[in-house]
N, C-alpha and C. Protein backbone atom coordinates (compact mmCIF):
# COMPACT_ATOMS: atom_id res chain seq x y z
N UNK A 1 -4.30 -31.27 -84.21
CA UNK A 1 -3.95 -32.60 -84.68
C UNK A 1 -2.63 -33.09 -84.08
N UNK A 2 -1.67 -31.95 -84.01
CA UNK A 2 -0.32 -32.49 -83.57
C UNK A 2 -0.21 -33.32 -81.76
N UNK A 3 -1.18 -32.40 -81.24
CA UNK A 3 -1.51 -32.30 -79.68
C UNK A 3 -2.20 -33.85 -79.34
N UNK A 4 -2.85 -34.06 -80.30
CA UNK A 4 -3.85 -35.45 -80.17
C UNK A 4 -2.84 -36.68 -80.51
N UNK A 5 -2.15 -36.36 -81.61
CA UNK A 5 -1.13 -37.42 -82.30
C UNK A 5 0.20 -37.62 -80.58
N UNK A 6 0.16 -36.61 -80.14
CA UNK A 6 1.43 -36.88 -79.17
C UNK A 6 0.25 -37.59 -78.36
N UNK A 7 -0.55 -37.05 -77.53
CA UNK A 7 -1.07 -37.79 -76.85
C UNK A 7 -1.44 -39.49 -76.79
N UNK A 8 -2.02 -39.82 -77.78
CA UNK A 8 -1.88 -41.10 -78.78
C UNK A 8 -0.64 -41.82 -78.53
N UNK A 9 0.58 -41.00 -78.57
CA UNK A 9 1.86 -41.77 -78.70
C UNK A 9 2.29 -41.93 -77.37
N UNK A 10 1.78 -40.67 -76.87
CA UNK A 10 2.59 -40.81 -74.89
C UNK A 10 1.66 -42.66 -74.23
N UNK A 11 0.42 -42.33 -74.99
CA UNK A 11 -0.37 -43.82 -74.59
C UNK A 11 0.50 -44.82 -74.85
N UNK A 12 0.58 -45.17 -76.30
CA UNK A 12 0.95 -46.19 -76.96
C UNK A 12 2.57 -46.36 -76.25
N UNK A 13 3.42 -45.35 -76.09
CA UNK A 13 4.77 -45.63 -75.53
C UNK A 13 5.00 -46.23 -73.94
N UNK A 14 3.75 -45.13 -73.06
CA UNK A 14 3.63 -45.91 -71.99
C UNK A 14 3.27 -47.39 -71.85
N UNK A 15 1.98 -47.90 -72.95
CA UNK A 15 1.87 -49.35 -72.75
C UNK A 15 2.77 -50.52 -73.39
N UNK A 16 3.67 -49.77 -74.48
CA UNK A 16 4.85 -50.52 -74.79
C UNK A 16 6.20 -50.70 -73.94
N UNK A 17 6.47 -49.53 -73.42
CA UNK A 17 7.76 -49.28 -72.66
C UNK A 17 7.74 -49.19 -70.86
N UNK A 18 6.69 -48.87 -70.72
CA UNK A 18 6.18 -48.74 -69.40
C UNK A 18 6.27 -47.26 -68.82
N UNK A 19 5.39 -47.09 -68.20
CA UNK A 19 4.93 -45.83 -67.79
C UNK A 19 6.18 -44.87 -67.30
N UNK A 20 6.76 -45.75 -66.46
CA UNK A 20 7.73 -45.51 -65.28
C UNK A 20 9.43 -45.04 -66.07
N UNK A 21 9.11 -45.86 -67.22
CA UNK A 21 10.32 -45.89 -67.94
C UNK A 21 10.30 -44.60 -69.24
N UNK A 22 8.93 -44.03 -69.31
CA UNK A 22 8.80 -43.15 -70.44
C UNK A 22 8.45 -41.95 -69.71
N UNK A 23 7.52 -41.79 -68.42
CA UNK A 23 7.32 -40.64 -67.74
C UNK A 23 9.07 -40.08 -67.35
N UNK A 24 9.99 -40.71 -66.62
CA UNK A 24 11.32 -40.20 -66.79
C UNK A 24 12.27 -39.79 -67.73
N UNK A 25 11.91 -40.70 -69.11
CA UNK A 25 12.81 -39.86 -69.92
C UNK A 25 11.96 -38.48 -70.20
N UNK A 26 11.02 -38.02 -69.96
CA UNK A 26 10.63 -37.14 -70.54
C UNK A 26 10.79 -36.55 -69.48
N UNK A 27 10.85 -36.43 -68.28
CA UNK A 27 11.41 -35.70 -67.05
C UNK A 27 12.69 -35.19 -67.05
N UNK A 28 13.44 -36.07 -67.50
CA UNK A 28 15.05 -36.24 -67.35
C UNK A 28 15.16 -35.09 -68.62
N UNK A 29 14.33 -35.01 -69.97
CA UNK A 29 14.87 -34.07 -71.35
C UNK A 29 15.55 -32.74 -71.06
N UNK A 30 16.69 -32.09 -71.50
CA UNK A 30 16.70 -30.68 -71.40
C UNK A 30 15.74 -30.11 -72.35
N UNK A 31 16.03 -29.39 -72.67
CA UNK A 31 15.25 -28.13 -73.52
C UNK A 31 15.20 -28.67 -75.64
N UNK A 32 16.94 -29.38 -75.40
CA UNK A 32 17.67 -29.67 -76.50
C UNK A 32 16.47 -31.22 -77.03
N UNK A 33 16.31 -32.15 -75.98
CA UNK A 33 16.04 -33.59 -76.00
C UNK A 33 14.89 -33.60 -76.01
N UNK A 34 13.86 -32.34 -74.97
CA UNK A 34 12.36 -32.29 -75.17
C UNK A 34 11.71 -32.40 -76.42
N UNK A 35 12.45 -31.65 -77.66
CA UNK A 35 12.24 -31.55 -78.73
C UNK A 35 12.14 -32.62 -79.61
N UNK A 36 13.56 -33.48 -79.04
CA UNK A 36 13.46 -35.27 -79.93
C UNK A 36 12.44 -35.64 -78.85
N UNK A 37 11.89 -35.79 -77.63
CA UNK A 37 10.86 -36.37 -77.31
C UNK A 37 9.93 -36.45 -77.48
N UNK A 38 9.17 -34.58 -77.97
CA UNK A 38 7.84 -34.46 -78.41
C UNK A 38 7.80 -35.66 -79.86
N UNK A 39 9.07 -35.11 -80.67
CA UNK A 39 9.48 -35.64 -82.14
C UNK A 39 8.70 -36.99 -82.08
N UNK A 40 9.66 -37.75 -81.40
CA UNK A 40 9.66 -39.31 -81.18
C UNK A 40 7.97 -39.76 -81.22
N UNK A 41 7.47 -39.03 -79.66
CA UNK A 41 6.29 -39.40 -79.50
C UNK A 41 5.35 -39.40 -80.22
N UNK A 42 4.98 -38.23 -80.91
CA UNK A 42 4.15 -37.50 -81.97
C UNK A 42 4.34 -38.25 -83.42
N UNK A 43 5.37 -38.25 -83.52
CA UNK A 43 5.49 -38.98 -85.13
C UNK A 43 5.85 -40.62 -84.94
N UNK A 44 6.78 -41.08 -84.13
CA UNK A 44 6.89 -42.44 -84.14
C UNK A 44 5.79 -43.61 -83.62
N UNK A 45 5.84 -42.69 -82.69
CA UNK A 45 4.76 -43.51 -81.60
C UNK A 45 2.86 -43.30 -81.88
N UNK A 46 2.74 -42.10 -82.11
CA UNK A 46 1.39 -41.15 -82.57
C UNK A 46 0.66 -41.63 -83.62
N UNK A 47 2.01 -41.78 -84.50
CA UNK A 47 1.23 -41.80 -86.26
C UNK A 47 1.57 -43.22 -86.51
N UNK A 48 2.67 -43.66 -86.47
CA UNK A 48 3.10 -44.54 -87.06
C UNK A 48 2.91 -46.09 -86.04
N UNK A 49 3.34 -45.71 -84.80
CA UNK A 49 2.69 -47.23 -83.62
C UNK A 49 0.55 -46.98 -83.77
N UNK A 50 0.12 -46.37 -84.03
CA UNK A 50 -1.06 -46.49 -84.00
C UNK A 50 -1.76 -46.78 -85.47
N UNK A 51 -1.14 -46.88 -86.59
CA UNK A 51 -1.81 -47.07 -87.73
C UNK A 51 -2.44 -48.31 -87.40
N UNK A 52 -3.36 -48.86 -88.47
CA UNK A 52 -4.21 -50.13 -88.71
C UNK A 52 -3.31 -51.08 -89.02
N UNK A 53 -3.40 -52.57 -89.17
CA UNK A 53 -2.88 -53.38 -90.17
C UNK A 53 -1.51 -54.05 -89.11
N UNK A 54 -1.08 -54.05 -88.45
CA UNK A 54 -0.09 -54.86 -87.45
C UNK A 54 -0.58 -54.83 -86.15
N UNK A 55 0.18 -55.82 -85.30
CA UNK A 55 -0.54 -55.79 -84.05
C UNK A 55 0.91 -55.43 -83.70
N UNK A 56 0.70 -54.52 -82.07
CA UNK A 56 2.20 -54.19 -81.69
C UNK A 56 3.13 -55.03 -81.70
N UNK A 57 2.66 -56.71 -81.19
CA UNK A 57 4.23 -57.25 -81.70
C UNK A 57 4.88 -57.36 -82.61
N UNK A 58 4.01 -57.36 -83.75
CA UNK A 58 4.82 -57.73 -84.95
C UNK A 58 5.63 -56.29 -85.47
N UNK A 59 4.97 -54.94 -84.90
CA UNK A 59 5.40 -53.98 -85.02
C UNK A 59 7.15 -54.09 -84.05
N UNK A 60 6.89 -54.12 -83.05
CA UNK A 60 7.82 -54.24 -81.95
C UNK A 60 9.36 -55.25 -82.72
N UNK A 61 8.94 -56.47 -83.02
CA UNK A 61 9.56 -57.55 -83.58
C UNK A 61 10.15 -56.63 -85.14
N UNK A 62 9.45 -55.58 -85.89
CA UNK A 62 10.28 -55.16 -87.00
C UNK A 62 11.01 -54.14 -86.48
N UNK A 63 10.75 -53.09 -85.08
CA UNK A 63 11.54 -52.39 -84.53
C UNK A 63 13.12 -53.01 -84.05
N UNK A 64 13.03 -54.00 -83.83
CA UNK A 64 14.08 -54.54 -83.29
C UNK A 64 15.19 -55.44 -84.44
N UNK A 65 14.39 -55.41 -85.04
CA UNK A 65 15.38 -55.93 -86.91
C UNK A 65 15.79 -54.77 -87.50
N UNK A 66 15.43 -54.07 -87.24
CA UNK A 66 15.98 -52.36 -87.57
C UNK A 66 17.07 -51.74 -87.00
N UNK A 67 16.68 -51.89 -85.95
CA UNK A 67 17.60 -51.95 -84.59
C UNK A 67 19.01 -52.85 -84.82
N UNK A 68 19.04 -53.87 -85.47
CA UNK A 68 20.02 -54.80 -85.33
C UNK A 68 20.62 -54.78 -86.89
N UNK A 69 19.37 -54.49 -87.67
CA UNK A 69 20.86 -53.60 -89.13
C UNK A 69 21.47 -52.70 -89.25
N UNK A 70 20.80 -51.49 -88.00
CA UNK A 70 21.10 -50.31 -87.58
C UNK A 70 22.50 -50.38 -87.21
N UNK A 71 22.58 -51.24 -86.35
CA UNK A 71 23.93 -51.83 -85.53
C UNK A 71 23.67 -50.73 -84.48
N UNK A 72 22.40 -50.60 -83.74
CA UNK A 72 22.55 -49.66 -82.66
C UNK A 72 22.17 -50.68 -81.09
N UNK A 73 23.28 -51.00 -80.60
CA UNK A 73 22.97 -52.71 -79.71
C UNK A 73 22.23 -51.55 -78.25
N UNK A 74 22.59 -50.41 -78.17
CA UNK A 74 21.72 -49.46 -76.82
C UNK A 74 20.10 -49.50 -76.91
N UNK A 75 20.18 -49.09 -77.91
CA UNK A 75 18.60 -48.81 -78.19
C UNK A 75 17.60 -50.16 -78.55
N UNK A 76 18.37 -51.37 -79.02
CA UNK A 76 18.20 -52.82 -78.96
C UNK A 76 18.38 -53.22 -77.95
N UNK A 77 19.04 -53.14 -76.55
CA UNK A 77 18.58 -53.77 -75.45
C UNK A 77 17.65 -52.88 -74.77
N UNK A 78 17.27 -51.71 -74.54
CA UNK A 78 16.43 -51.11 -74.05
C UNK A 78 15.30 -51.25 -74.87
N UNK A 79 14.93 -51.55 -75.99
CA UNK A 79 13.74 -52.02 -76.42
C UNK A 79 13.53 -53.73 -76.09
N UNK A 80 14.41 -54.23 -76.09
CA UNK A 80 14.31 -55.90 -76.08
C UNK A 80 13.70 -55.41 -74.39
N UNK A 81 14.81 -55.02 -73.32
CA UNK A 81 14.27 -55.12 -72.19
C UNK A 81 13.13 -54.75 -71.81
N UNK A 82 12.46 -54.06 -72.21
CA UNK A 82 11.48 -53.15 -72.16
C UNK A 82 10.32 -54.03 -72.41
N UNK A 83 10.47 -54.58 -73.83
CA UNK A 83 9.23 -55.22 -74.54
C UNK A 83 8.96 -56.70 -74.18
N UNK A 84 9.91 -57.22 -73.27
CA UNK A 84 9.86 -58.31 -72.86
C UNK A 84 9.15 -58.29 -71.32
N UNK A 85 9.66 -57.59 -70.85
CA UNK A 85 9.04 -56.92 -69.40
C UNK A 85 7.99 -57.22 -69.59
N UNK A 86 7.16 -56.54 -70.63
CA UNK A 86 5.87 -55.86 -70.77
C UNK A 86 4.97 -57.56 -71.17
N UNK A 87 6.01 -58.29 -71.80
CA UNK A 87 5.04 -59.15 -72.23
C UNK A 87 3.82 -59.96 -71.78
């Protein structure tokens, strides 16, 4: 189940973020970061970007309000850039 759920998410992240931009961070991980990557993919992207009931933008659009109460402005322009690219 875990193996299928990452897979699922490596999809869903590549067609959100772009291939080019998600095949390298996961290139670039040490040993330490592989671990938040499987993490990320598998549970954020896997379980939670693939449920029923939103379509990715509106998903994308609450990622980025999160992002901005978070007060994390890195991870808010690399998703803004990213998801706009893609649009």
């Amino acid at each position: 189940m875990a193996q299928e759920e990452f897979q699922r998410g490596l999809e869903i992240r590549r067609a959100v973020l772009g291939a080019d931009y998600v095949d390298r961070s996961i290139a670039q991980a040490d040993e330490s970061m592989m671990a938040f990557q499987q993490m990320t993919t598998q549970w954020c992207w896997g379980n939670a970007w693939s449920r029923d009931g939103l379509e990715r933008k509106t998903r994308s659009m609450l990622n980025l309000a999160m992002l901005t109460a978070l007060t994390k402005p890195a991870e808010l322009r690399d998703h803004f850039k990213k998801t706009t690219q893609r649009a």
